[in-house]
N, C-alpha and C. Protein backbone atom coordinates (compact mmCIF):
# COMPACT_ATOMS: atom_id res chain seq x y z
N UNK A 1 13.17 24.80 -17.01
CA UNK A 1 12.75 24.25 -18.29
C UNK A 1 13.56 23.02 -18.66
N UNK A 2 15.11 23.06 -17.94
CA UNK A 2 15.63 21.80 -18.75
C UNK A 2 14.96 20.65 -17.81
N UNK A 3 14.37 20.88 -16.32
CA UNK A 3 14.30 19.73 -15.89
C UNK A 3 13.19 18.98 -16.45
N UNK A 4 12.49 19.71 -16.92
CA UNK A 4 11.01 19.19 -17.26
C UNK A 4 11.23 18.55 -18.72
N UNK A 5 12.12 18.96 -19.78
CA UNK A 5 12.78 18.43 -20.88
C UNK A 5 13.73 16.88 -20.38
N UNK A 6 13.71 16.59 -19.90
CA UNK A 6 15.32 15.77 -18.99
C UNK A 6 14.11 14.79 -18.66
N UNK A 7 12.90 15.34 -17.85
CA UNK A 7 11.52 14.25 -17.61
C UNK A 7 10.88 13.28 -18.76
N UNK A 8 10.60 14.53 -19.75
CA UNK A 8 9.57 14.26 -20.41
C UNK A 8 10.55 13.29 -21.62
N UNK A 9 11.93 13.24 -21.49
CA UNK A 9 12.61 12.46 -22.30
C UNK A 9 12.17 11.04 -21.55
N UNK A 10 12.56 10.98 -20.71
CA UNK A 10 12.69 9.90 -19.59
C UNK A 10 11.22 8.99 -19.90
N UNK A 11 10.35 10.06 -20.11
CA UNK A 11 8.82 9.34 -20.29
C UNK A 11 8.58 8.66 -21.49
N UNK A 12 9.32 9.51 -22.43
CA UNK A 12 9.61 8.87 -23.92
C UNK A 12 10.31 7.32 -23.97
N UNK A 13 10.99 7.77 -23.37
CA UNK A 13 12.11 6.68 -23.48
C UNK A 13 11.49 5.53 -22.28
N UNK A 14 10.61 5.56 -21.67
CA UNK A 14 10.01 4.56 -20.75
C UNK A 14 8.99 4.00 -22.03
N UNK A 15 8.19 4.53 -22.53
CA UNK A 15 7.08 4.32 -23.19
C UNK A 15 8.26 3.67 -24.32
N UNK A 16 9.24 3.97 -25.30
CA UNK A 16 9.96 3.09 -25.86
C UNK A 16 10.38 1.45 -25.35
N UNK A 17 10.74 1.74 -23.96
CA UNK A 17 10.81 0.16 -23.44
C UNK A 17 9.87 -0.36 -23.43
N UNK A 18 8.69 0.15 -22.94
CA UNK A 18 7.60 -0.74 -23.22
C UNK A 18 7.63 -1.42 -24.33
N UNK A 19 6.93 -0.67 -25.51
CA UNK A 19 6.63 -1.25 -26.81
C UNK A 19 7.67 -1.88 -27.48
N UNK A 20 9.05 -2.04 -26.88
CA UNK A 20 10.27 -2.91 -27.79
C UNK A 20 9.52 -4.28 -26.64
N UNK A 21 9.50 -4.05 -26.02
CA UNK A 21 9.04 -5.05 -24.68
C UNK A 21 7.95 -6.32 -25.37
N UNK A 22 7.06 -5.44 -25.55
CA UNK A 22 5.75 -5.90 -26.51
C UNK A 22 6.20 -6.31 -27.85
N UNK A 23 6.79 -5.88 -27.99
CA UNK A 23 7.08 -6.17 -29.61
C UNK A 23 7.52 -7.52 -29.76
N UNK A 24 9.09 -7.83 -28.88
CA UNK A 24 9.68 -8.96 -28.67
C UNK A 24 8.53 -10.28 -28.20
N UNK A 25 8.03 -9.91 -27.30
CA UNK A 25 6.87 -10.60 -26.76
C UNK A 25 6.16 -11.24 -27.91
N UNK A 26 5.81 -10.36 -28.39
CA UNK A 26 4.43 -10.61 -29.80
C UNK A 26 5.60 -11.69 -30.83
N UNK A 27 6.79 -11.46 -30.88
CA UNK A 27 7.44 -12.19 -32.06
C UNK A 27 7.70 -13.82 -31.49
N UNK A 28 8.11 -13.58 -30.13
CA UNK A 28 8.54 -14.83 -29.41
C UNK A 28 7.56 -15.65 -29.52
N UNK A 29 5.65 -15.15 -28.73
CA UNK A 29 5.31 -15.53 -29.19
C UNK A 29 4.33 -16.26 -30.69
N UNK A 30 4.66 -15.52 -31.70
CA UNK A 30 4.73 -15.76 -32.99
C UNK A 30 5.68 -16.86 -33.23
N UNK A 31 7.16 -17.16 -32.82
CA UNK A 31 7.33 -18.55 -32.93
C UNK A 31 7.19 -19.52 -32.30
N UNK A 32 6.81 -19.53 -31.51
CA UNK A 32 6.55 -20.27 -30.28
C UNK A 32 4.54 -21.44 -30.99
N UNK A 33 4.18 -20.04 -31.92
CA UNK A 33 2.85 -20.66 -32.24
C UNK A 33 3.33 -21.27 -33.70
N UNK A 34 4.29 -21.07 -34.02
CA UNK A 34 4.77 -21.60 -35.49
C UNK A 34 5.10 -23.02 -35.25
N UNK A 35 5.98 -22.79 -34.22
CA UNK A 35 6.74 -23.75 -33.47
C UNK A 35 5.42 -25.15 -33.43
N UNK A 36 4.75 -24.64 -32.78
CA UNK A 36 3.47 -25.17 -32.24
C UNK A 36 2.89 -26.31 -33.40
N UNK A 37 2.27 -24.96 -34.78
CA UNK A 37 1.43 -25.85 -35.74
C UNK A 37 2.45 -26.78 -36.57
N UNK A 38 3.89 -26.78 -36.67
CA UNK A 38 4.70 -27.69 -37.46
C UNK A 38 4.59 -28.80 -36.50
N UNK A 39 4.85 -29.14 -34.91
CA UNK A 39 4.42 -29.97 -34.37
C UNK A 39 2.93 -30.78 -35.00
N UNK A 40 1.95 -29.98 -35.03
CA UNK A 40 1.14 -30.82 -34.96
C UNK A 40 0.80 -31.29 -36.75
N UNK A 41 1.47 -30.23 -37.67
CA UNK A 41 1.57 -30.65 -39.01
C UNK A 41 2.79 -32.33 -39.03
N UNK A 42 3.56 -32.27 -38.40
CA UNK A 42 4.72 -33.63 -38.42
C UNK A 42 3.69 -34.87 -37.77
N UNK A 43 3.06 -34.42 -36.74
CA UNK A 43 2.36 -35.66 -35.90
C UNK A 43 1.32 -35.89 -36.96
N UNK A 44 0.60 -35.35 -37.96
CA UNK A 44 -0.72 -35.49 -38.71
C UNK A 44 0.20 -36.10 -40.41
N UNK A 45 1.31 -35.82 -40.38
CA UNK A 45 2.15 -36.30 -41.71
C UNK A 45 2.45 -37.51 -41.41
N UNK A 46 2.98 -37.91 -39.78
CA UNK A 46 3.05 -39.28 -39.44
C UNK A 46 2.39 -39.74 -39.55
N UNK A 47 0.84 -39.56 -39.22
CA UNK A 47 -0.04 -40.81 -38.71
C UNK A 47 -0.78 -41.12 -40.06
N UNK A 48 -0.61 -39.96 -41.15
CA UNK A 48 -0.78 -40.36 -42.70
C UNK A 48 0.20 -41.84 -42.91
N UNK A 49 1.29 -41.26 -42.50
CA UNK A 49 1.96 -42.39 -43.26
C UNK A 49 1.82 -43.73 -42.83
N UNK A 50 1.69 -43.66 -41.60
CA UNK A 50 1.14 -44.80 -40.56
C UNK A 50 -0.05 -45.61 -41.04
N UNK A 51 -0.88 -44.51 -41.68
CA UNK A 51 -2.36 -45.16 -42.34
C UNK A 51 -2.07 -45.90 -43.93
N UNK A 52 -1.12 -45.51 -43.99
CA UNK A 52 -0.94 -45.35 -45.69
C UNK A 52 -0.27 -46.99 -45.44
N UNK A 53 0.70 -47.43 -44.95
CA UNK A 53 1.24 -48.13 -44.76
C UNK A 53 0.64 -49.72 -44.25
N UNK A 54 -0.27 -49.24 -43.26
CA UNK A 54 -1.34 -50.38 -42.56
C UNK A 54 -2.61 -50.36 -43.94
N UNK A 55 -2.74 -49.84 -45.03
CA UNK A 55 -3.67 -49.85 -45.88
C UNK A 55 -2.97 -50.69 -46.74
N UNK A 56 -1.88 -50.72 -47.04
CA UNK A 56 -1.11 -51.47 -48.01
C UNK A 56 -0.40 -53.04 -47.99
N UNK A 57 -0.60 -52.66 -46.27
CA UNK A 57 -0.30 -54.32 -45.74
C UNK A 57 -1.85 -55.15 -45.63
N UNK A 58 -2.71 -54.20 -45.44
CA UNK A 58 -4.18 -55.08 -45.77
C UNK A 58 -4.27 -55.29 -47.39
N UNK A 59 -3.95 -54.85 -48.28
CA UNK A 59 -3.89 -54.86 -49.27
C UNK A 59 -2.89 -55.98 -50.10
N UNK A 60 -2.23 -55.90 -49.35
CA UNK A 60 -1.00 -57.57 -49.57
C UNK A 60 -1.62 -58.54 -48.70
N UNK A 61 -2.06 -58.39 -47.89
CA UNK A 61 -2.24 -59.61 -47.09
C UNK A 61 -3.94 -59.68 -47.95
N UNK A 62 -4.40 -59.50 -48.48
CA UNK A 62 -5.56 -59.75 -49.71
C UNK A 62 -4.94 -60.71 -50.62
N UNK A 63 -4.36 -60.29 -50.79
CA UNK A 63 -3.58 -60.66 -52.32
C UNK A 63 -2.84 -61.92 -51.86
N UNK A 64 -2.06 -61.94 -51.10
CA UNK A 64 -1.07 -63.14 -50.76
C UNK A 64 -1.77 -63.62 -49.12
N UNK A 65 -1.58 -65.05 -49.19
CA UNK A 65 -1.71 -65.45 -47.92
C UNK A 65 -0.52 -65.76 -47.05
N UNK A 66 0.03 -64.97 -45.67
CA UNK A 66 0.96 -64.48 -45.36
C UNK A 66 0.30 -65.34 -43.51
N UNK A 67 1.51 -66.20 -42.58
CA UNK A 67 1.59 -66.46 -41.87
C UNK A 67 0.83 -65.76 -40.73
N UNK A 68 -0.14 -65.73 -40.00
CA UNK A 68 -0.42 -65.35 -38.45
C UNK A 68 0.33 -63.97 -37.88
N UNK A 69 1.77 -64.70 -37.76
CA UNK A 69 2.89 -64.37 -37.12
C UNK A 69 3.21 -63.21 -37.51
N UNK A 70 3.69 -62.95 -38.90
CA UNK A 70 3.94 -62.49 -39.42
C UNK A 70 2.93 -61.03 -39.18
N UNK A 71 2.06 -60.72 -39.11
CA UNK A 71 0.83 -60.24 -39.66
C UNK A 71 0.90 -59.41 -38.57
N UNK A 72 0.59 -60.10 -37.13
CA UNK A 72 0.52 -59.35 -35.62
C UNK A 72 2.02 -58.99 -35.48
N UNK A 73 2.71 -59.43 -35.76
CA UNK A 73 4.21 -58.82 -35.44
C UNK A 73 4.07 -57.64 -36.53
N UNK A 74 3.81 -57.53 -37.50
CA UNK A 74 3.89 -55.97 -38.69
C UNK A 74 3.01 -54.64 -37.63
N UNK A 75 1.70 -55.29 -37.02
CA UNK A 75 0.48 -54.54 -36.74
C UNK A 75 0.92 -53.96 -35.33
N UNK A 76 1.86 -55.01 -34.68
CA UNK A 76 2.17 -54.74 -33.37
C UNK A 76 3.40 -53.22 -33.25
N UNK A 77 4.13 -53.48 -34.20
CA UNK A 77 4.95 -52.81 -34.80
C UNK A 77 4.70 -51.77 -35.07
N UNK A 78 3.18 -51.42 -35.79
CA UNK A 78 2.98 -50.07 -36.46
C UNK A 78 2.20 -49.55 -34.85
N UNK A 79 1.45 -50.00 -34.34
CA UNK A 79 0.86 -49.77 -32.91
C UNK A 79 2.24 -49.38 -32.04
N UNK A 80 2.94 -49.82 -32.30
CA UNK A 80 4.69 -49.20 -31.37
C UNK A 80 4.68 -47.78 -31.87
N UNK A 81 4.81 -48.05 -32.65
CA UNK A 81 5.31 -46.86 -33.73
C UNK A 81 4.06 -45.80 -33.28
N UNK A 82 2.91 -45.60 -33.45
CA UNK A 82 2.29 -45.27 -33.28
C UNK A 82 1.98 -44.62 -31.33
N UNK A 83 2.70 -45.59 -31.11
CA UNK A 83 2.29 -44.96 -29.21
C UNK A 83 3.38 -44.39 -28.77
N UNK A 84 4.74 -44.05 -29.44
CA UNK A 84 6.21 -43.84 -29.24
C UNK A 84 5.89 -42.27 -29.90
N UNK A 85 5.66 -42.20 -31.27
CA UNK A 85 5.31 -40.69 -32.12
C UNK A 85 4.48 -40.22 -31.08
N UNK A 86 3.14 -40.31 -30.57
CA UNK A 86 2.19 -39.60 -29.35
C UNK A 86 3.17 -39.40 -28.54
N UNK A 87 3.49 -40.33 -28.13
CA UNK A 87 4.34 -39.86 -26.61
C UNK A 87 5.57 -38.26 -27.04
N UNK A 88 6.14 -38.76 -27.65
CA UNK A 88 7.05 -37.66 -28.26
C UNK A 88 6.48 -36.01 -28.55
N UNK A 89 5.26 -36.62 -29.09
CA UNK A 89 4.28 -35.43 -29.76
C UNK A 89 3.99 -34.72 -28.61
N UNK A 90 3.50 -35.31 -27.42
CA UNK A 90 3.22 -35.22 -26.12
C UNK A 90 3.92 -34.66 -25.03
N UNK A 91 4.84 -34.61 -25.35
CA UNK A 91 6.22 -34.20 -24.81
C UNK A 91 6.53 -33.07 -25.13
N UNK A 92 7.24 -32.95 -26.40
CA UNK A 92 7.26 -31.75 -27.07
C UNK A 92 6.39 -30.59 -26.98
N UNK A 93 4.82 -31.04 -26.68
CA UNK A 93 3.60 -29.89 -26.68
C UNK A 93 3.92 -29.79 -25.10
N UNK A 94 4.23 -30.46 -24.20
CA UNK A 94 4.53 -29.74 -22.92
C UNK A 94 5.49 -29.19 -23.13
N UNK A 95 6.15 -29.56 -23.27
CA UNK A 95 7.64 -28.18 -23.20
C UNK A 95 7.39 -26.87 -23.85
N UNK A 96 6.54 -26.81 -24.99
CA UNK A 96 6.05 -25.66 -25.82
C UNK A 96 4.99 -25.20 -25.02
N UNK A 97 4.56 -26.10 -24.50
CA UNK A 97 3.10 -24.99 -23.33
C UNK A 97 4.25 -24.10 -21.92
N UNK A 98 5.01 -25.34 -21.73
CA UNK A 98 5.80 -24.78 -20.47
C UNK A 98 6.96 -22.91 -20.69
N UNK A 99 7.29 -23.26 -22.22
CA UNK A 99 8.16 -21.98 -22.37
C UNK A 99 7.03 -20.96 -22.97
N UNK A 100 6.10 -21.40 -23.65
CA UNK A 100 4.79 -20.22 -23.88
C UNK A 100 4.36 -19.42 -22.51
N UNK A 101 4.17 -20.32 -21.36
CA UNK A 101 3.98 -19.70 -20.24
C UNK A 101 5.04 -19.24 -19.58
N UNK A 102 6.06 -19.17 -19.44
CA UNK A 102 7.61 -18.81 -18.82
C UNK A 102 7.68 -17.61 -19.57
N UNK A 103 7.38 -17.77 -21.11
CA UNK A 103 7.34 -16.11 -21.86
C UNK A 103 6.37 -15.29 -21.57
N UNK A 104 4.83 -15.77 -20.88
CA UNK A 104 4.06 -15.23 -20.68
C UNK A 104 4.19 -14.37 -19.38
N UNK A 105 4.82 -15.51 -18.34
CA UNK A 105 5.11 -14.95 -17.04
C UNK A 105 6.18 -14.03 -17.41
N UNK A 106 7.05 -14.31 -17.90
CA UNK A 106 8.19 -13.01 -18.20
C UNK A 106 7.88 -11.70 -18.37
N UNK A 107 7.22 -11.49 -19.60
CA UNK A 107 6.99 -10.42 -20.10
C UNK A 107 5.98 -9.48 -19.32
N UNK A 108 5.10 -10.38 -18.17
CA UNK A 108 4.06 -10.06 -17.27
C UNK A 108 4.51 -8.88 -16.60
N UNK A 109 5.55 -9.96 -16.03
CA UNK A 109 6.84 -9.46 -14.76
C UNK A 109 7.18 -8.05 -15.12
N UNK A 110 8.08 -8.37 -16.29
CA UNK A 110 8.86 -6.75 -16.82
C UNK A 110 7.65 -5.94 -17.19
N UNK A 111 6.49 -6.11 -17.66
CA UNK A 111 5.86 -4.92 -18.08
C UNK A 111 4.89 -4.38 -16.88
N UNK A 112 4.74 -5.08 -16.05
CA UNK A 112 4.63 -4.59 -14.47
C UNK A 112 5.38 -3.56 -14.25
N UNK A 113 6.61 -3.80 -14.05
CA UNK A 113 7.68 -3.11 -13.79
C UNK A 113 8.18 -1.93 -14.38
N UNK A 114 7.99 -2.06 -16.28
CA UNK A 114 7.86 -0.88 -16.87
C UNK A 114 6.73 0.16 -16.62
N UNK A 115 5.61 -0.77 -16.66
CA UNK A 115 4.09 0.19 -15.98
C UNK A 115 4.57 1.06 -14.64
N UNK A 116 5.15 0.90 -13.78
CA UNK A 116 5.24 1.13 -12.90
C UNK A 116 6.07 2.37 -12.64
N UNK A 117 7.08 1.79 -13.38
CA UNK A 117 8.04 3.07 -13.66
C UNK A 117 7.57 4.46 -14.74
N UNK A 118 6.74 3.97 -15.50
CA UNK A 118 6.25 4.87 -16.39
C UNK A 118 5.36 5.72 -15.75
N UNK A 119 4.33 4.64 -14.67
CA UNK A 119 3.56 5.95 -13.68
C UNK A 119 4.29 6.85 -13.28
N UNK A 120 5.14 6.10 -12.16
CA UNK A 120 6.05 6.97 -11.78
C UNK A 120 6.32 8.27 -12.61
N UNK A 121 7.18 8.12 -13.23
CA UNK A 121 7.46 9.03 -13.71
C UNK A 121 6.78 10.36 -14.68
N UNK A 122 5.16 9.66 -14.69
CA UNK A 122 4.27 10.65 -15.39
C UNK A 122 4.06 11.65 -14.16
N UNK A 123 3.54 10.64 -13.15
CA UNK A 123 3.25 11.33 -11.53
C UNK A 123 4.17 12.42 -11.32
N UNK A 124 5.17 12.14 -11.50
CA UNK A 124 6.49 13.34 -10.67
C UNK A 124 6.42 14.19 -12.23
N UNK A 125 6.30 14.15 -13.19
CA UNK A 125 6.61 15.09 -14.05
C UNK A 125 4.87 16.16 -14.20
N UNK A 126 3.77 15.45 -13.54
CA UNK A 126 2.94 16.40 -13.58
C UNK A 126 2.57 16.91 -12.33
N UNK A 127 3.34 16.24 -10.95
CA UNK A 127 3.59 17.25 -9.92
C UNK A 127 4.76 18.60 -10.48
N UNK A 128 5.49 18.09 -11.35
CA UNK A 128 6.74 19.52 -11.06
C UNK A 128 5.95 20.59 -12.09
N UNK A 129 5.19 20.49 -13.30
CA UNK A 129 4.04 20.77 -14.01
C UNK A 129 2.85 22.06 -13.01
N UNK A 130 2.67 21.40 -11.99
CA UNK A 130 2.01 21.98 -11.01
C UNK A 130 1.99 23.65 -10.92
């Protein structure tokens, strides 16, 4: 009787690793997707301001008559600005795809491994059951 008590702990306590397993998983990725939409909330706050800004220089350059030069050097500027934030934005969303999948493959891995062990050990506790 104790061995089958000594098992059926073992099974408990497998089925506990799992679901702390899962659990962590589910939170990681929970920030990982938080992580995610503030990215794309900062890139959509930029390109507001980006608009806001090129609206206000058409709006002066209405009003005042302002050099050539002047004008394509501001526009060229906000177009910098503008292809430097993407790139960054761009960047950042790979690295967040790359550790979303590294957590994905992770947790794959170990809960393979917990599955496995948990058969196990259902298998041998309903052979000794027998």
């Amino acid at each position: 009787m104790e061995s089958r008590n000594v098992k059926w702990d073992a099974i408990r306590q497998k089925e506990r690793e799992i679901l702390n397993l899962e659990e962590q998983y589910y939170q990681q990725k929970k920030k990982l997707e938080k992580k995610t939409l503030e990215l794309e909330e900062r890139s959509a706050r930029l390109e507001k301001i980006m608009d806001e800004e090129a609206d206000k220089m058409y709006q002066v350059l209405r009003k005042f008559s302002s050099p050539a030069d002047c004008v394509r050097d501001y526009f060229t500027e906000i177009e910098n600005l503008r292809y430097h934030s993407n790139q960054v934005y761009r960047t950042n969303e790979i690295k967040l795809e790359e550790e979303k999948e590294k957590i994905d493959k992770k947790f794959r891995q170990r809960k393979n491994i917990l599955d496995e062990e948990y058969q196990k050990l259902r298998r041998n506790y309903a052979s000794t059951n027998e």
